[in-house]
C-alpha atoms as a PDB file:
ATOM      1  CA  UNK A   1       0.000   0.000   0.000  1.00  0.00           C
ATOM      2  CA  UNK A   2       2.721   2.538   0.973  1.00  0.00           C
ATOM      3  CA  UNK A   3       4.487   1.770  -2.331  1.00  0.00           C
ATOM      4  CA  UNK A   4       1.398   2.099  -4.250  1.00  0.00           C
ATOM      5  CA  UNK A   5       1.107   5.803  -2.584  1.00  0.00           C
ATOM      6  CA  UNK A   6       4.528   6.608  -3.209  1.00  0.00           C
ATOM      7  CA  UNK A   7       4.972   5.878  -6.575  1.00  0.00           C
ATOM      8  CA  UNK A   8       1.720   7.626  -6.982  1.00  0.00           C
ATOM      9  CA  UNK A   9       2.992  11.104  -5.552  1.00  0.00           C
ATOM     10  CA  UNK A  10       6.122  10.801  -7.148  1.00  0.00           C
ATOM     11  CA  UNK A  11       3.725  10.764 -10.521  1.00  0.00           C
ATOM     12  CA  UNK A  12       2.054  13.261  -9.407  1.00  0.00           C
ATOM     13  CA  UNK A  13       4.364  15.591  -9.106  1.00  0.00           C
ATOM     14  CA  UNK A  14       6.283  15.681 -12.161  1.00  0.00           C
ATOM     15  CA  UNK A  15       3.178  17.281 -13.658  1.00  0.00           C
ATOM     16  CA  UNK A  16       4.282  20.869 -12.258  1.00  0.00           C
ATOM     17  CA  UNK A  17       8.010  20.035 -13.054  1.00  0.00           C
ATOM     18  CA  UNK A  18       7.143  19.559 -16.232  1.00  0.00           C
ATOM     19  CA  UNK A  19       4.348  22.604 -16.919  1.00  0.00           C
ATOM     20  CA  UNK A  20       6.998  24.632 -15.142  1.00  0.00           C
ATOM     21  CA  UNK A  21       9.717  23.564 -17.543  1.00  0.00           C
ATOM     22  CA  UNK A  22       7.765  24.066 -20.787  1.00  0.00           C
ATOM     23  CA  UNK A  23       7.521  27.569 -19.299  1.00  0.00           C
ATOM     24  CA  UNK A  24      10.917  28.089 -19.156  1.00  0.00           C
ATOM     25  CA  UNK A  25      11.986  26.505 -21.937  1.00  0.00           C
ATOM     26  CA  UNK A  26       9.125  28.923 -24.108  1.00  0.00           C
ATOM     27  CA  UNK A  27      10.368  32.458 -22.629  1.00  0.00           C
ATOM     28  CA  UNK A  28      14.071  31.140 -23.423  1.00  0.00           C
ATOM     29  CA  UNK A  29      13.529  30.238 -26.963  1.00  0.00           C
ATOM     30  CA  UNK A  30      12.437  33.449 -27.412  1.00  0.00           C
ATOM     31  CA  UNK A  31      15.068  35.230 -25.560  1.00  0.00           C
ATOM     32  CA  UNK A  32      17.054  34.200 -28.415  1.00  0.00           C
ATOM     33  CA  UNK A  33      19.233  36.726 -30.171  1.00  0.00           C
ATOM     34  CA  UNK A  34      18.423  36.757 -34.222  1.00  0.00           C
ATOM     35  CA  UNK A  35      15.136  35.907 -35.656  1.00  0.00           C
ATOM     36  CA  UNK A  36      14.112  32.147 -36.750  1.00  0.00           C
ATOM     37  CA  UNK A  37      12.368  34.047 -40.188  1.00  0.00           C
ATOM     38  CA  UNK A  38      15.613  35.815 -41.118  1.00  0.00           C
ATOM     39  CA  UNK A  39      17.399  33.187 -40.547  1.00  0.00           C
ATOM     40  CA  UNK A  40      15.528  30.556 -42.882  1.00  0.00           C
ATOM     41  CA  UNK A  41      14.795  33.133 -45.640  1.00  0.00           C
ATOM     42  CA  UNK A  42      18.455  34.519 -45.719  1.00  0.00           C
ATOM     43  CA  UNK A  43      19.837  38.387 -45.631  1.00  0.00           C
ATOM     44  CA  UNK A  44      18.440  38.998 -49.178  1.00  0.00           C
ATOM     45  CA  UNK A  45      14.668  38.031 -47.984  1.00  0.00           C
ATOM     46  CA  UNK A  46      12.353  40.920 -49.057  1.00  0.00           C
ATOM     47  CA  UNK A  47      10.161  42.353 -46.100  1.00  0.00           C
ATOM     48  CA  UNK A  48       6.989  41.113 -47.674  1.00  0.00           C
ATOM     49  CA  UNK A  49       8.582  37.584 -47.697  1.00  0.00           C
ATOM     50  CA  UNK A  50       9.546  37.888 -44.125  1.00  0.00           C
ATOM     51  CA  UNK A  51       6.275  39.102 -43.148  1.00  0.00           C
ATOM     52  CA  UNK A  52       4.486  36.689 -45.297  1.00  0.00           C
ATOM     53  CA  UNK A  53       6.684  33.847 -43.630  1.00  0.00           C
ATOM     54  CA  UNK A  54       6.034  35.602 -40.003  1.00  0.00           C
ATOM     55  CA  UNK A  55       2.049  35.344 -40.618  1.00  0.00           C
ATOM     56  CA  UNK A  56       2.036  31.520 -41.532  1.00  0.00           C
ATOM     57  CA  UNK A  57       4.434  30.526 -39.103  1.00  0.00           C
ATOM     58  CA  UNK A  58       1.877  32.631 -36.338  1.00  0.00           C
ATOM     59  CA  UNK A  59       5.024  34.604 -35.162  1.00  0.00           C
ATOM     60  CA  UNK A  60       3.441  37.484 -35.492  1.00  0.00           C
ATOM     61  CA  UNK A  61       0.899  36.870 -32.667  1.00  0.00           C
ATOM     62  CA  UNK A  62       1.024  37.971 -29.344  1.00  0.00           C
ATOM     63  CA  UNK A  63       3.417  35.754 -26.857  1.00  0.00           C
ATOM     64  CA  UNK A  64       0.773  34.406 -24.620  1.00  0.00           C
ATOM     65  CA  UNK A  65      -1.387  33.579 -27.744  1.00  0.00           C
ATOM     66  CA  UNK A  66       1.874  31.382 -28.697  1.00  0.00           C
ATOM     67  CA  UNK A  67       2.437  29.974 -25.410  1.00  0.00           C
ATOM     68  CA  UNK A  68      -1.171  28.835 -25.301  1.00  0.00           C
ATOM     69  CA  UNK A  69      -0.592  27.137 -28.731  1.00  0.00           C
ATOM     70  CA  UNK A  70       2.453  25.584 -27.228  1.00  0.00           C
ATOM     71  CA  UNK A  71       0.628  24.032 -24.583  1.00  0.00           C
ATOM     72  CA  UNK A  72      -2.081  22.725 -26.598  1.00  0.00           C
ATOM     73  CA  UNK A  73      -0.148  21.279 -29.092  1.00  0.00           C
ATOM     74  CA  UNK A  74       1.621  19.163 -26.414  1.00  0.00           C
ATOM     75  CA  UNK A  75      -1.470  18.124 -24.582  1.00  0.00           C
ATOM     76  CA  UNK A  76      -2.634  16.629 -27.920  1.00  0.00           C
ATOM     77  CA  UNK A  77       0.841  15.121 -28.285  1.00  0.00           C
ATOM     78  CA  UNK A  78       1.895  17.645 -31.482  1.00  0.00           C
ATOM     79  CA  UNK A  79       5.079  19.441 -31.644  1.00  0.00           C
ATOM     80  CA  UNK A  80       4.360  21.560 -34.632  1.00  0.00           C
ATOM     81  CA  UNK A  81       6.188  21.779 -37.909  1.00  0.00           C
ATOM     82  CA  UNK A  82       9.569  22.078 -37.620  1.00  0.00           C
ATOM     83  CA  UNK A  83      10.961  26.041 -38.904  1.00  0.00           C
ATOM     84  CA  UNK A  84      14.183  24.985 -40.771  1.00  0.00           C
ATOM     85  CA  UNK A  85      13.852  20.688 -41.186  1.00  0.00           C
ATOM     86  CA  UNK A  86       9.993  21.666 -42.612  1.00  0.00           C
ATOM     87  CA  UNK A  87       9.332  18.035 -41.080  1.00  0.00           C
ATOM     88  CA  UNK A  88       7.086  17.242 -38.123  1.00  0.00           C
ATOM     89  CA  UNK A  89       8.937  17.736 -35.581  1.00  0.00           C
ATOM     90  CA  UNK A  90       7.792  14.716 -33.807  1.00  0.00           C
ATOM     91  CA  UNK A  91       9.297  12.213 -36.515  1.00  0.00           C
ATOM     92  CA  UNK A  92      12.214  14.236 -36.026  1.00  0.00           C
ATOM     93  CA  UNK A  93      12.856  13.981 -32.725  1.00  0.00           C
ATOM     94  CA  UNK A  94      11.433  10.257 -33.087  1.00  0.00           C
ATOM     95  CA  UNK A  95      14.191   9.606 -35.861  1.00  0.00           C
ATOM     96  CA  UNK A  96      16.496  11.139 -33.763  1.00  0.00           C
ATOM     97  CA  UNK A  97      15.768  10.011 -29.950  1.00  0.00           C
ATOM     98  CA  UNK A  98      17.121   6.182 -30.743  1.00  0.00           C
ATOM     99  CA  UNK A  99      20.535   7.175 -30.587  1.00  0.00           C
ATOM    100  CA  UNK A 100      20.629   9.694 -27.917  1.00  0.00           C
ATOM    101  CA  UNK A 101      18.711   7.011 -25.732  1.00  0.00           C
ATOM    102  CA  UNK A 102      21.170   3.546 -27.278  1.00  0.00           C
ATOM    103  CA  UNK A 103      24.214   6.630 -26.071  1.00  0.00           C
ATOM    104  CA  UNK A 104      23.270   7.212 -22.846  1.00  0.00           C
ATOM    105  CA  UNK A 105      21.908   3.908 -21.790  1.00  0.00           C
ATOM    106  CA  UNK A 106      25.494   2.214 -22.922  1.00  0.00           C
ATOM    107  CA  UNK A 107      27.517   5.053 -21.285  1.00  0.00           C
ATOM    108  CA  UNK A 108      25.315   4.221 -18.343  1.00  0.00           C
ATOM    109  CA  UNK A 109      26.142   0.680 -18.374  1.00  0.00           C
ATOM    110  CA  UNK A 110      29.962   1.059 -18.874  1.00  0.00           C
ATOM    111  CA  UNK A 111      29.938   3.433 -15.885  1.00  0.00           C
ATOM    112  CA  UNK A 112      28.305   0.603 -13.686  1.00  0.00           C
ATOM    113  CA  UNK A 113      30.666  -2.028 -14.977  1.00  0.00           C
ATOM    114  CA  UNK A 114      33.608  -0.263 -13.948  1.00  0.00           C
ATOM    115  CA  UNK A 115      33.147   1.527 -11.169  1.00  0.00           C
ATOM    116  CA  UNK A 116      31.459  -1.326  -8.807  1.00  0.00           C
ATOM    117  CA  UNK A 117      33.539  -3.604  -8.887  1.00  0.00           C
ATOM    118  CA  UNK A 118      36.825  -1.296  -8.529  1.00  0.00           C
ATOM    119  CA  UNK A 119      34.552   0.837  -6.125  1.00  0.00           C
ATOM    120  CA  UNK A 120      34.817  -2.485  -3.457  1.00  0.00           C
ATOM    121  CA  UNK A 121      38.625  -3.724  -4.367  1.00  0.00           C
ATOM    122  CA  UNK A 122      39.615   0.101  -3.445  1.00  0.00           C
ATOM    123  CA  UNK A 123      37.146   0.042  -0.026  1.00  0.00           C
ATOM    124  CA  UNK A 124      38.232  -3.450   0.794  1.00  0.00           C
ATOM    125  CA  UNK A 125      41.785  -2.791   0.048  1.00  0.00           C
ATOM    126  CA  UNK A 126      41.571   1.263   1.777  1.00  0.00           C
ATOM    127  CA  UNK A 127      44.624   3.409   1.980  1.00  0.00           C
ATOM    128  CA  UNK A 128      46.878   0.423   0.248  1.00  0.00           C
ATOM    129  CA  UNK A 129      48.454   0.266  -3.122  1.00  0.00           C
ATOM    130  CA  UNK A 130      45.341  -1.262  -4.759  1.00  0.00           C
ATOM    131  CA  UNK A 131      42.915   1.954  -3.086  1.00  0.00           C
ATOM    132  CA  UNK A 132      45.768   4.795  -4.040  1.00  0.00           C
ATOM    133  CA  UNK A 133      45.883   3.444  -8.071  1.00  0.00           C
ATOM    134  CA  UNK A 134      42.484   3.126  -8.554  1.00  0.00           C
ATOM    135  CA  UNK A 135      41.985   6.357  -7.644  1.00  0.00           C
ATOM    136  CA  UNK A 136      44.019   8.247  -9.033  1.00  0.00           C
ATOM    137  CA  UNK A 137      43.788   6.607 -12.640  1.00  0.00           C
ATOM    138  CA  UNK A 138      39.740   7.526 -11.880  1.00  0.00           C
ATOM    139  CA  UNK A 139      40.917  11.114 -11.117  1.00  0.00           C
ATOM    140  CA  UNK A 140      42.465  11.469 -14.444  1.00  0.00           C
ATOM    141  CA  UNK A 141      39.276  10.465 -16.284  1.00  0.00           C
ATOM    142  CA  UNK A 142      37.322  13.058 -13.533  1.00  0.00           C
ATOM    143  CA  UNK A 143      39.342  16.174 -14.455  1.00  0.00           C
ATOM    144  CA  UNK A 144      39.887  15.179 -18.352  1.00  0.00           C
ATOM    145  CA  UNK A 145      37.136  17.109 -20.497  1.00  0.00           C
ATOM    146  CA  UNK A 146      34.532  15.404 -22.376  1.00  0.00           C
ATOM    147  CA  UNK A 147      36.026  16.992 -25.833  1.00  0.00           C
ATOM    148  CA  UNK A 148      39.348  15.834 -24.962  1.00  0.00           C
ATOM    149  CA  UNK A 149      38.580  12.208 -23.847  1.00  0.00           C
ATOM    150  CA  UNK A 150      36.527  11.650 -27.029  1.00  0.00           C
ATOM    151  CA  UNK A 151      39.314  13.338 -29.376  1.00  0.00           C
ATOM    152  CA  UNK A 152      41.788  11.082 -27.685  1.00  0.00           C
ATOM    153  CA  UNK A 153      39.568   7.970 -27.857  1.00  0.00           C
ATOM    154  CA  UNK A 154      38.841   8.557 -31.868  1.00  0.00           C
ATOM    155  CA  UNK A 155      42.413   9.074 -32.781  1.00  0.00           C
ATOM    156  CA  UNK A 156      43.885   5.912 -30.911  1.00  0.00           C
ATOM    157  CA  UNK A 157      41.233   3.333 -31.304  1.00  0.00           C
ATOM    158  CA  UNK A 158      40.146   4.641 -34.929  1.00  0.00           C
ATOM    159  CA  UNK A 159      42.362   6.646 -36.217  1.00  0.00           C
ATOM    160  CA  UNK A 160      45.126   4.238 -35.688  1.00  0.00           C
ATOM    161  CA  UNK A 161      44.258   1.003 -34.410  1.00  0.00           C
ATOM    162  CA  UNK A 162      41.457   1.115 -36.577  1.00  0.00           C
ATOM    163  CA  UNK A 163      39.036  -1.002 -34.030  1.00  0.00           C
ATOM    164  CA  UNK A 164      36.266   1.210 -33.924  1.00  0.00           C
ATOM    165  CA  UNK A 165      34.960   3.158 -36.757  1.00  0.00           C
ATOM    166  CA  UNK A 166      35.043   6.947 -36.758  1.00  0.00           C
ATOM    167  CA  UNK A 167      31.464   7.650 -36.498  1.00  0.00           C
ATOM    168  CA  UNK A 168      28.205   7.774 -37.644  1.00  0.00           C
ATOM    169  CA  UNK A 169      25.674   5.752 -36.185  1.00  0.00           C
ATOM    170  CA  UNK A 170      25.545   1.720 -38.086  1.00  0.00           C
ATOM    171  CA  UNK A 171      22.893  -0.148 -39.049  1.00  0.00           C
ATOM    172  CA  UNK A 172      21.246  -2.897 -37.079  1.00  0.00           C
ATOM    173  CA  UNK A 173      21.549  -3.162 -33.382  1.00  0.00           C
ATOM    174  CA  UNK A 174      25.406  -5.012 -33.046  1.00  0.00           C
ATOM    175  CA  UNK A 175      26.129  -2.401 -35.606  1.00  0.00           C
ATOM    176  CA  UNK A 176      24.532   0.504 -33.464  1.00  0.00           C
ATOM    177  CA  UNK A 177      26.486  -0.811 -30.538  1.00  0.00           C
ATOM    178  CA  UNK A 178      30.039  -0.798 -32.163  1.00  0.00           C
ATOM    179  CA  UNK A 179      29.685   2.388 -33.929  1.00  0.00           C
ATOM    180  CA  UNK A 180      28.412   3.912 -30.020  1.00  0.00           C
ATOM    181  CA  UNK A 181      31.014   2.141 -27.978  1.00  0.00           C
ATOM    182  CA  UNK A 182      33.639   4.736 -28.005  1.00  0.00           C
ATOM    183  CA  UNK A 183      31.419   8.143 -27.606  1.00  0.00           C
ATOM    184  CA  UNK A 184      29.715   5.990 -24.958  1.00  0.00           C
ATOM    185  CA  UNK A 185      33.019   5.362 -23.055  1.00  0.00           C
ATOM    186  CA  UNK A 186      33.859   8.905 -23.619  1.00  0.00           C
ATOM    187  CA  UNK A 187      30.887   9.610 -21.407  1.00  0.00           C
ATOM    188  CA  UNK A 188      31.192   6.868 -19.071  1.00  0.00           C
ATOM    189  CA  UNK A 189      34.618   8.075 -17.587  1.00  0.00           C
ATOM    190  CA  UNK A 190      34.167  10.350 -15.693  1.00  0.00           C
ATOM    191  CA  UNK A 191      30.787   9.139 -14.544  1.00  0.00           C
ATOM    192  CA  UNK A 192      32.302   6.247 -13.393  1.00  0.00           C
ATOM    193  CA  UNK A 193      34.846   8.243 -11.539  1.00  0.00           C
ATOM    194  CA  UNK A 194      31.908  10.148  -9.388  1.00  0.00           C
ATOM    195  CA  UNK A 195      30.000   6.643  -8.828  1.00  0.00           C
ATOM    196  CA  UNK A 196      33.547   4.651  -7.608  1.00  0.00           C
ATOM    197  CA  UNK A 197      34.544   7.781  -5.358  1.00  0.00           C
ATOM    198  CA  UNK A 198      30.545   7.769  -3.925  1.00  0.00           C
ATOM    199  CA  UNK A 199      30.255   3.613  -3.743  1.00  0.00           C
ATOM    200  CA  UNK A 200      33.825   3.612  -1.754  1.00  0.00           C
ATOM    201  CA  UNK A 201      32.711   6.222   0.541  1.00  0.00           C
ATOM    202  CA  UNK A 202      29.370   4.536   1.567  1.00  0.00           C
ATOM    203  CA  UNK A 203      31.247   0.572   1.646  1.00  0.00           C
ATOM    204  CA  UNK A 204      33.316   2.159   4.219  1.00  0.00           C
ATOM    205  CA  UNK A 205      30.903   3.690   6.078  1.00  0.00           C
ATOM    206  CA  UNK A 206      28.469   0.487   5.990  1.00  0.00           C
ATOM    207  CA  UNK A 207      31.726  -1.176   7.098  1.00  0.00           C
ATOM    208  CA  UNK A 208      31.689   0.480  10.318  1.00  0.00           C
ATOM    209  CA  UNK A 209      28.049  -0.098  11.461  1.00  0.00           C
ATOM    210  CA  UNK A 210      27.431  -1.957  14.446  1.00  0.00           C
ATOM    211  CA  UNK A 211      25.385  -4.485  12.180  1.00  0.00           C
ATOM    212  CA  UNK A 212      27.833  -5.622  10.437  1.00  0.00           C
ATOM    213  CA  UNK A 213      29.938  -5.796  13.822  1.00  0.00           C
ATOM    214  CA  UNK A 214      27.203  -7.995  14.810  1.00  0.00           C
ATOM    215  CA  UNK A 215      27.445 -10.113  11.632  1.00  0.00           C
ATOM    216  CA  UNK A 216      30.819 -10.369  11.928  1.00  0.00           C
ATOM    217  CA  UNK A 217      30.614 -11.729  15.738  1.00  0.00           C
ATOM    218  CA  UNK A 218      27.865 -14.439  14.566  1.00  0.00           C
ATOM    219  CA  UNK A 219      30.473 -16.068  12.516  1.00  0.00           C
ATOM    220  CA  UNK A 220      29.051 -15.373   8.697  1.00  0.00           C
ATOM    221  CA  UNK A 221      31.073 -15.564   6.410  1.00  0.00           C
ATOM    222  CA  UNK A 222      32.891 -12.701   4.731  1.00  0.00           C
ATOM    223  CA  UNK A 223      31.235 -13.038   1.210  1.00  0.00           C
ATOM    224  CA  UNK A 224      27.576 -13.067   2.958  1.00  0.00           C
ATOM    225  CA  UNK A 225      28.299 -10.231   5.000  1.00  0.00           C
ATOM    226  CA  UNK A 226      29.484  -8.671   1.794  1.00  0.00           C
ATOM    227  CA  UNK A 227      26.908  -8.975  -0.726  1.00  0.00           C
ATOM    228  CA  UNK A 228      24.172  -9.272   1.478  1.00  0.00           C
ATOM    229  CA  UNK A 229      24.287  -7.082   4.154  1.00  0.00           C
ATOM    230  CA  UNK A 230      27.129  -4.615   2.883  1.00  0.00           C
ATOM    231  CA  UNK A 231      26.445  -4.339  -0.703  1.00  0.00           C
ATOM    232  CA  UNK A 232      22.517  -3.377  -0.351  1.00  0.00           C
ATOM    233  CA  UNK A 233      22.538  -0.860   2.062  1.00  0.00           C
ATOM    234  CA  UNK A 234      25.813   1.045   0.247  1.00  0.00           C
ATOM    235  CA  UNK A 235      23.907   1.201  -2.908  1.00  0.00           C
ATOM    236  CA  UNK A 236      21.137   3.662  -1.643  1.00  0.00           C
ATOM    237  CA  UNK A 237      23.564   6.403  -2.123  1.00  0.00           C
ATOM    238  CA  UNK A 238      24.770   5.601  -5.311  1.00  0.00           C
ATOM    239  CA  UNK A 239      21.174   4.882  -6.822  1.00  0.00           C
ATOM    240  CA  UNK A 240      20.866   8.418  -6.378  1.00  0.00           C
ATOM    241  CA  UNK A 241      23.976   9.568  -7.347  1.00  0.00           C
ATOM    242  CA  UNK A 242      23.334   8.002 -10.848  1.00  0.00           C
ATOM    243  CA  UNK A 243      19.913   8.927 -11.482  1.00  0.00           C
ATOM    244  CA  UNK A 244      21.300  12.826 -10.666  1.00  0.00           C
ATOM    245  CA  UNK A 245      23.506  12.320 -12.956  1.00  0.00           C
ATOM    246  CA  UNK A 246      21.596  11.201 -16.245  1.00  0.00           C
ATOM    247  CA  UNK A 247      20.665  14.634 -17.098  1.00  0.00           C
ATOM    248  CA  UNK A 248      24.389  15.224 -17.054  1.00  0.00           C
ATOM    249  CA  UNK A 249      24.661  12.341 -19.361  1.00  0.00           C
ATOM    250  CA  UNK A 250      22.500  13.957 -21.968  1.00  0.00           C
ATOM    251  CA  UNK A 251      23.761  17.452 -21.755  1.00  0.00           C
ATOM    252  CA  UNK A 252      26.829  15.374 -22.380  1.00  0.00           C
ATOM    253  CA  UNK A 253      25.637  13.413 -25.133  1.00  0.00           C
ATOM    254  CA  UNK A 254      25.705  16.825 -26.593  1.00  0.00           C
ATOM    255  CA  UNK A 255      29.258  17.612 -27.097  1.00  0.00           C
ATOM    256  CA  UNK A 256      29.941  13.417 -27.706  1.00  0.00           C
ATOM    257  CA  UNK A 257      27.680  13.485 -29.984  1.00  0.00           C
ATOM    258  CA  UNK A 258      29.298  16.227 -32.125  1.00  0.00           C
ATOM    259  CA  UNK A 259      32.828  14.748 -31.889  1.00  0.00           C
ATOM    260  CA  UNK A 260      31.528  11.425 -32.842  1.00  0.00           C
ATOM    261  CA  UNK A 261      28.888  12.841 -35.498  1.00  0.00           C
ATOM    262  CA  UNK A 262      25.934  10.930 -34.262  1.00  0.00           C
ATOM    263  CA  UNK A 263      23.060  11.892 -35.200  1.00  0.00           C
ATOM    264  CA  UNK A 264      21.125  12.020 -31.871  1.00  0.00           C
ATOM    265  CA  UNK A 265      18.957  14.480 -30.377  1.00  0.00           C
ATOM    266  CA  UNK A 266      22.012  15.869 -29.096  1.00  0.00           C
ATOM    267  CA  UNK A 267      23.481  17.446 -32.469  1.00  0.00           C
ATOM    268  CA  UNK A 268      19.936  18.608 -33.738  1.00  0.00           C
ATOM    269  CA  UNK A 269      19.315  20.734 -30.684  1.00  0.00           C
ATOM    270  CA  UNK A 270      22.798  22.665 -31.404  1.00  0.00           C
ATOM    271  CA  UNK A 271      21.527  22.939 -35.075  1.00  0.00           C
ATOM    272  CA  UNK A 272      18.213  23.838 -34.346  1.00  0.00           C
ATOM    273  CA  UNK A 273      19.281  26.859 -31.549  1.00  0.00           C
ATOM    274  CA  UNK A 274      21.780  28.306 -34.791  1.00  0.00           C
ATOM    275  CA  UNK A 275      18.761  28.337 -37.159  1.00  0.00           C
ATOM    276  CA  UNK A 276      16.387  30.050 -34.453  1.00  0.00           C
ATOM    277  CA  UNK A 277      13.991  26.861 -34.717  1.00  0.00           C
ATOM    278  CA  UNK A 278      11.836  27.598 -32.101  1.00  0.00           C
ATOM    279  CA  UNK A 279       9.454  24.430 -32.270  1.00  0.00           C
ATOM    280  CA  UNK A 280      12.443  21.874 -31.973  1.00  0.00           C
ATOM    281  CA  UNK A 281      13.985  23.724 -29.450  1.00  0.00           C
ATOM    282  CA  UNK A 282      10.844  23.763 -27.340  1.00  0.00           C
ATOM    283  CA  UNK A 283       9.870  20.646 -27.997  1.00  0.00           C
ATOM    284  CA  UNK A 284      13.324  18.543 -27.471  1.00  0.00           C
ATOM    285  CA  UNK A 285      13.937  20.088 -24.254  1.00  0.00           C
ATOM    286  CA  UNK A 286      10.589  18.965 -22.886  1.00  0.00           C
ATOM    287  CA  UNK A 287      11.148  15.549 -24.043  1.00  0.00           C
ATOM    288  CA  UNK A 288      14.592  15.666 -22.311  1.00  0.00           C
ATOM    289  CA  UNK A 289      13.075  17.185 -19.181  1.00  0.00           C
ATOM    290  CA  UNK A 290      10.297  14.201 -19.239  1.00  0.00           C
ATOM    291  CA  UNK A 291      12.926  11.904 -19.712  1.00  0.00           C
ATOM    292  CA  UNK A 292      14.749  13.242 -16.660  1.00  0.00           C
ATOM    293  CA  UNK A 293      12.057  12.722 -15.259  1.00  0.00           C
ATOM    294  CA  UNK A 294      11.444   9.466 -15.466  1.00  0.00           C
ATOM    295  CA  UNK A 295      14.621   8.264 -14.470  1.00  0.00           C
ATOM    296  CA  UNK A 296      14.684  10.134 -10.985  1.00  0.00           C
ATOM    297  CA  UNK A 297      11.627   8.141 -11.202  1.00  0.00           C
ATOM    298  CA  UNK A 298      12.446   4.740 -11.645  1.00  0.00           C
ATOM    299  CA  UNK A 299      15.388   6.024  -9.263  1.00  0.00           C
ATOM    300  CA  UNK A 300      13.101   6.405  -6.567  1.00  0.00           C
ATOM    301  CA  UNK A 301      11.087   2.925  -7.508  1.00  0.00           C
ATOM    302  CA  UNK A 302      14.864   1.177  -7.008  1.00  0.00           C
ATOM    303  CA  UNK A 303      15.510   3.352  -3.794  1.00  0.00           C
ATOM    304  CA  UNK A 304      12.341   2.020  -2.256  1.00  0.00           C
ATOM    305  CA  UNK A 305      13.670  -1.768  -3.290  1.00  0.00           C
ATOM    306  CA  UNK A 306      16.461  -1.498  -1.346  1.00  0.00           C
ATOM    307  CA  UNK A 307      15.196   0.676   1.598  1.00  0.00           C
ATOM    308  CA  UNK A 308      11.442  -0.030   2.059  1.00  0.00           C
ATOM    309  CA  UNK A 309      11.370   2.232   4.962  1.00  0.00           C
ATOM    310  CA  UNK A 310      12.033   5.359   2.035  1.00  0.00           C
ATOM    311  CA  UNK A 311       7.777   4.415   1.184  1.00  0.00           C
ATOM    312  CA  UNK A 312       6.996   5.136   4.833  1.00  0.00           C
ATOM    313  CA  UNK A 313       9.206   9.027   4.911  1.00  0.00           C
END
């Protein structure tokens, strides 16, 4: 029942998140500096063109008459036309959204692989050899920019080893994966450096608690005490550490996504903010927002798996 109610509020209240985002998101887009007409029609656009252009696209209405159109056309699940593509902008974004989502779901992944594991050698092995390397080879990948890990990346393992190709996007879903392995690892380095530095701190803290003292004095075995006493209640923290951090990933995915040319949602929300396309804009940063938004969801549905008392708070 508690879980029931939980989930339920947390539903409930991404519904002014998002209304407060598509708010945002509307006065920004046309904060803007240019104009989305002059830019599609070029310099040598006649004013009657422009205006012509300004009257079909409804630009020349007031701004609450536009916001209201905004809203409506998302409630009936319509993003408009797009300004500069002159494609719907939902089978854009829908063309587009695969990759983005295949990107940050493998840099995800990679993250997880890498950090657990080393996260409990360095905690188990603290202030030794083992705990000092680890560390400090996950600091590199922490202070290293995104731009620079991915230009580094591309150059060794395509440029010259020739193991990965230099982008694009494949065909078919093995294809898809080995085209996004590298611009996912780019990603997944330094997000694996935040969740190994968070997962050691909370092993060693778990460490310490009287219950697994008391484990420890009935005689169970190391490996129980481990993975079932140790390893649950360390995770809490880093559930939440990584669902914080998806909406890092995708701002991420931005600049990866450039370096590796993929076409994900990533690359068409730079070139839709140079050609002043309003719609895309608008709508691609409410889809991101939602998306957000359901993973601190399905971060909270995990965080009440592993601490059922988070229902009852």
């Amino acid at each position: 029942m508690y879980r029931a109610i939980y989930v339920a509020t947390r539903l409930l209240q991404m519904i002014p998140t998002l209304f407060l985002i598509g708010v945002a998101v509307f006065i920004i887009a046309r904060l803007l500096p240019g104009d989305s007409v002059s830019a599609m029609l070029g310099d040598r656009a006649t004013e009657e063109a422009v205006q012509r252009l300004t009257r079909q696209l409804g630009l020349d209405q007031s701004i609450f008459a536009q916001f209201v159109a905004f809203l409506q056309a998302i409630a009936r699940g319509e993003f408009g036309t797009s300004l500069a593509f002159r494609v719907p902008v939902t089978s854009l974004i829908a063309e587009r959204l695969p990759a983005t989502l295949m990107l940050t779901g493998l840099a995800t992944l990679i993250a997880i692989v890498l950090s657990v594991p080393l996260a409990f050698c360095a905690a188990l092995q603290a202030n030794r050899w083992p705990d000092l390397l680890i560390r400090s080879v996950f600091q590199v990948g922490l202070s290293s920019p995104i731009f620079f890990v991915g230009l580094v990346l591309l150059t060794v393992f395509a440029a010259w080893l020739h193991i990965f190709p230099v982008g694009g996007y494949g065909e078919g879903f093995l294809d898809n994966l080995h085209h996004l392995f590298l611009p996912a690892l780019t990603l997944a380095l330094s997000f694996a450096a935040v969740i190994m530095r968070s997962l050691r701190a909370s092993i060693l803290q778990v460490l310490r608690a009287e219950f697994v003292e008391f484990a420890r004095a009935k005689g169970l075995a190391g490996r129980i005490i481990l993975f079932r006493h140790v390893m649950r209640n360390a995770l809490i923290a880093t559930v939440t550490l990584i669902g914080l951090h998806i909406g890092q990933l995708l701002g991420g995915a931005v600049i990866t996504e450039s370096v590796f040319a993929v076409p994900g949602v990533g690359r068409l929300m730079v070139d839709s903010i140079f050609a002043r396309d309003y719609p895309v804009i608008q709508s691609l940063t409410f889809v991101l927002a939602l998306l957000v938004s359901i993973a601190f969801l399905i971060t909270d549905i995990i965080q009440m798996w592993l601490d059922p008392r988070v229902s009852r708070s």
